[in-house]
Protein backbone atom coordinates (compact mmCIF):
# COMPACT_ATOMS: atom_id res chain seq x y z
CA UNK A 1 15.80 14.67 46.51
CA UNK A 2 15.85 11.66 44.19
CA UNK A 3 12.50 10.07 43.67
CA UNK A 4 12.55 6.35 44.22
CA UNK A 5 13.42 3.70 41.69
CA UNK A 6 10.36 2.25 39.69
CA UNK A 7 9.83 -1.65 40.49
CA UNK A 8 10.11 -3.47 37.21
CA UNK A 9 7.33 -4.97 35.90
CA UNK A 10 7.48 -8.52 36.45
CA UNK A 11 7.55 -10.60 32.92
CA UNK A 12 6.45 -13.85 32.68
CA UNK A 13 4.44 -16.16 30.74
CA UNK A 14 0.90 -14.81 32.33
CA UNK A 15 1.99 -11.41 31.64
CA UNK A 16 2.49 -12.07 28.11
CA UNK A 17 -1.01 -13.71 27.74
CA UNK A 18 -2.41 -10.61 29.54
CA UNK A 19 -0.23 -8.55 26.83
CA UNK A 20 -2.15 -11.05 23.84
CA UNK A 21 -5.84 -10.83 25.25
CA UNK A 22 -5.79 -6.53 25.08
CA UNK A 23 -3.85 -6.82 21.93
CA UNK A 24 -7.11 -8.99 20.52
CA UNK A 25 -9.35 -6.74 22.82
CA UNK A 26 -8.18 -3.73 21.22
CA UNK A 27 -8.14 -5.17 17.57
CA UNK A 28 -12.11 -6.59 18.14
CA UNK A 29 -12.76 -2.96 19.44
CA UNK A 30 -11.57 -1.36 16.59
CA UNK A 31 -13.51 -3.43 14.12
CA UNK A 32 -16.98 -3.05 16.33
CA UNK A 33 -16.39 0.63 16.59
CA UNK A 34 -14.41 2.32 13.60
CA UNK A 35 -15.66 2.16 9.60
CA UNK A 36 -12.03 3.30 8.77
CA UNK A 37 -10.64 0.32 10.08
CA UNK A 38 -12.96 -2.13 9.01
CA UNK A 39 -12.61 -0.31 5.26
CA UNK A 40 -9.15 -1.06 5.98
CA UNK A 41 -8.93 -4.67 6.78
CA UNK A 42 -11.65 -5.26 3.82
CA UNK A 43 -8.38 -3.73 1.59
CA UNK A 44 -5.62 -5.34 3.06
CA UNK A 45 -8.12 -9.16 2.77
CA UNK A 46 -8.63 -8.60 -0.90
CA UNK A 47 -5.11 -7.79 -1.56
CA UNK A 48 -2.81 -9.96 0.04
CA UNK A 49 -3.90 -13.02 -1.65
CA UNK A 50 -2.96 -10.54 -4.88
CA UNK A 51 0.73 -9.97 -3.08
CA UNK A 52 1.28 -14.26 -2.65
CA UNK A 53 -0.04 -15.07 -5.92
CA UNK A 54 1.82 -12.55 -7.94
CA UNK A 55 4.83 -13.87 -9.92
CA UNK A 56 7.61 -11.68 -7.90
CA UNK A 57 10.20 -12.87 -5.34
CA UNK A 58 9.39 -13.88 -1.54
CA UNK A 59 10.79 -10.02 -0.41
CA UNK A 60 8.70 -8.40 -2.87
CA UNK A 61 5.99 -10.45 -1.89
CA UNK A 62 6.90 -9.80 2.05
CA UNK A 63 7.13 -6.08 1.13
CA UNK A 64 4.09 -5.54 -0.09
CA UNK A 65 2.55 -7.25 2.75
CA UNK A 66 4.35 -5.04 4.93
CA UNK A 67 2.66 -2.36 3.21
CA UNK A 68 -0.72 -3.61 3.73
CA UNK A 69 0.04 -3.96 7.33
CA UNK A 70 1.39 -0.34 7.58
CA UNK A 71 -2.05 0.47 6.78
CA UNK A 72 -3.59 -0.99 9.47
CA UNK A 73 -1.40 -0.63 11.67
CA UNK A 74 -1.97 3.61 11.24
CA UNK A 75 -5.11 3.38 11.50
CA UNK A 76 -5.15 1.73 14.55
CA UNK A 77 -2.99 4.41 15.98
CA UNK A 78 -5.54 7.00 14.68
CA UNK A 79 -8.13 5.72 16.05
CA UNK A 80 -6.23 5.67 19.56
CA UNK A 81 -5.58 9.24 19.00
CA UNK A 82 -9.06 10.18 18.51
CA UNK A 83 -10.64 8.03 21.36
CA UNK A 84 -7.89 9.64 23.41
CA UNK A 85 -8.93 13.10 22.76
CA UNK A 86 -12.85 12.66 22.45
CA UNK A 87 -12.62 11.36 26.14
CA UNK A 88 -10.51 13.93 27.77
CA UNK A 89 -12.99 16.68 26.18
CA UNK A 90 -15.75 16.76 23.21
CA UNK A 91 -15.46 20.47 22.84
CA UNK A 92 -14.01 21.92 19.47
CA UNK A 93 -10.05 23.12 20.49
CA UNK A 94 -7.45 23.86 18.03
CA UNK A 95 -4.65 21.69 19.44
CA UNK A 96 -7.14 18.70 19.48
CA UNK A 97 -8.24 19.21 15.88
CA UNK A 98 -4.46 19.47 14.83
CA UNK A 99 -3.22 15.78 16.83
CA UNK A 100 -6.57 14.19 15.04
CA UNK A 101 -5.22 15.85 11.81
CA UNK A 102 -2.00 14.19 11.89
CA UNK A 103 -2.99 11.04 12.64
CA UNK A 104 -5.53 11.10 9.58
CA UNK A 105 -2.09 12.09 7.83
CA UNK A 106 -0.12 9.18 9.24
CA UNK A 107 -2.84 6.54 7.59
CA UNK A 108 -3.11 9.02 4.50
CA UNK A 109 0.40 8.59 3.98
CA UNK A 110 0.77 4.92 5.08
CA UNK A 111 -1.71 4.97 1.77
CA UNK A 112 0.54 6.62 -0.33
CA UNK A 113 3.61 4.25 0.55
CA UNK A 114 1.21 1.24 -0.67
CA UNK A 115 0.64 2.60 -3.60
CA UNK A 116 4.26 3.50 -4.36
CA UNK A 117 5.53 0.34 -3.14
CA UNK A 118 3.13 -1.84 -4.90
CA UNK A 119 3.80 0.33 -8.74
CA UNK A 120 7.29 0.01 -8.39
CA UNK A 121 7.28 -4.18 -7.55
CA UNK A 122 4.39 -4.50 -10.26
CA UNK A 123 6.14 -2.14 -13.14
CA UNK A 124 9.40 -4.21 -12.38
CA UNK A 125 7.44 -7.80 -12.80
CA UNK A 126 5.38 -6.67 -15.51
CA UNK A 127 6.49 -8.59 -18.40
CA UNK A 128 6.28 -12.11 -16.23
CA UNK A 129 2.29 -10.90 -14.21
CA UNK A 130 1.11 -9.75 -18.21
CA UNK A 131 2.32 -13.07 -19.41
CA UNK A 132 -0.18 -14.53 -17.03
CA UNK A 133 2.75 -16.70 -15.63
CA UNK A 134 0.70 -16.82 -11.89
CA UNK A 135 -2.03 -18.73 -13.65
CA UNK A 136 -0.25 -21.57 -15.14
CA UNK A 137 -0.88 -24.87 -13.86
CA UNK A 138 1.31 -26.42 -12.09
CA UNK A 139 3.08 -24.20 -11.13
CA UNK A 140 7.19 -24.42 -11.99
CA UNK A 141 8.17 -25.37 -8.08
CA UNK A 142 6.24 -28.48 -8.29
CA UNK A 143 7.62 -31.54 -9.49
């Protein structure tokens, strides 16, 4: 026996809003209730200004933003993760301990890919961002 068709979701314009307000619901929860994530967006404020101001090309510049975002955006999934399993059960179990694990992994490695990604665009600009050429006024696109 074939089990009935699912009724698709209807999308419209109130949906999406819906969609926005737990999207900013879950982004204000995250800041009232996890460290991590506030450490996290205190990284990604001080160094994106770093990433626009930098004398590299508009993809470098979009990459490392990208990067930056990765960051958060692991640690939001973390987080998920571990809410997840601290309300199905508080107990110590090996299979909990293991999914919490790899998320900490994902963000450790979102990390690691920032890092990378940011020495490789820097060492490749270097001669123009030790020449200082970010800090000349005004700058060459003006007229």
């Amino acid at each position: 026996m074939n089990p009935e068709p699912a009724t698709p979701k209807r999308r419209d314009f109130r949906n999406f809003l819906h969609a926005v307000r737990y999207a900013v619901e879950g982004f204000w929860a995250a800041a009232r209730h996890e460290p991590s994530f506030r450490e996290d967006l205190i990284f990604v404020a001080i160094l994106t200004p770093f990433a626009v101001i930098l004398p590299v090309n508009a993809v470098s510049t979009a990459v490392m933003i990208t990067a930056l975002f990765l960051i958060v955006i692991a640690e939001l999934l973390n987080s998920a993760v571990e809410w997840t399993i601290d309300d199905i059960s508080l107990e110590k179990r090996p299979l909990a301990k293991r999914a919490k694990d790899m998320g900490s992994a994902a963000v450790f490695i979102a990390y690691i890919n920032c890092i990378v990604v940011w020495a490789i665009i820097l060492s490749a600009n270097w001669d123009r961002i030790a020449r200082l050429e970010f800090l000349q006024w005004p700058p060459p696109f003006l007229p």
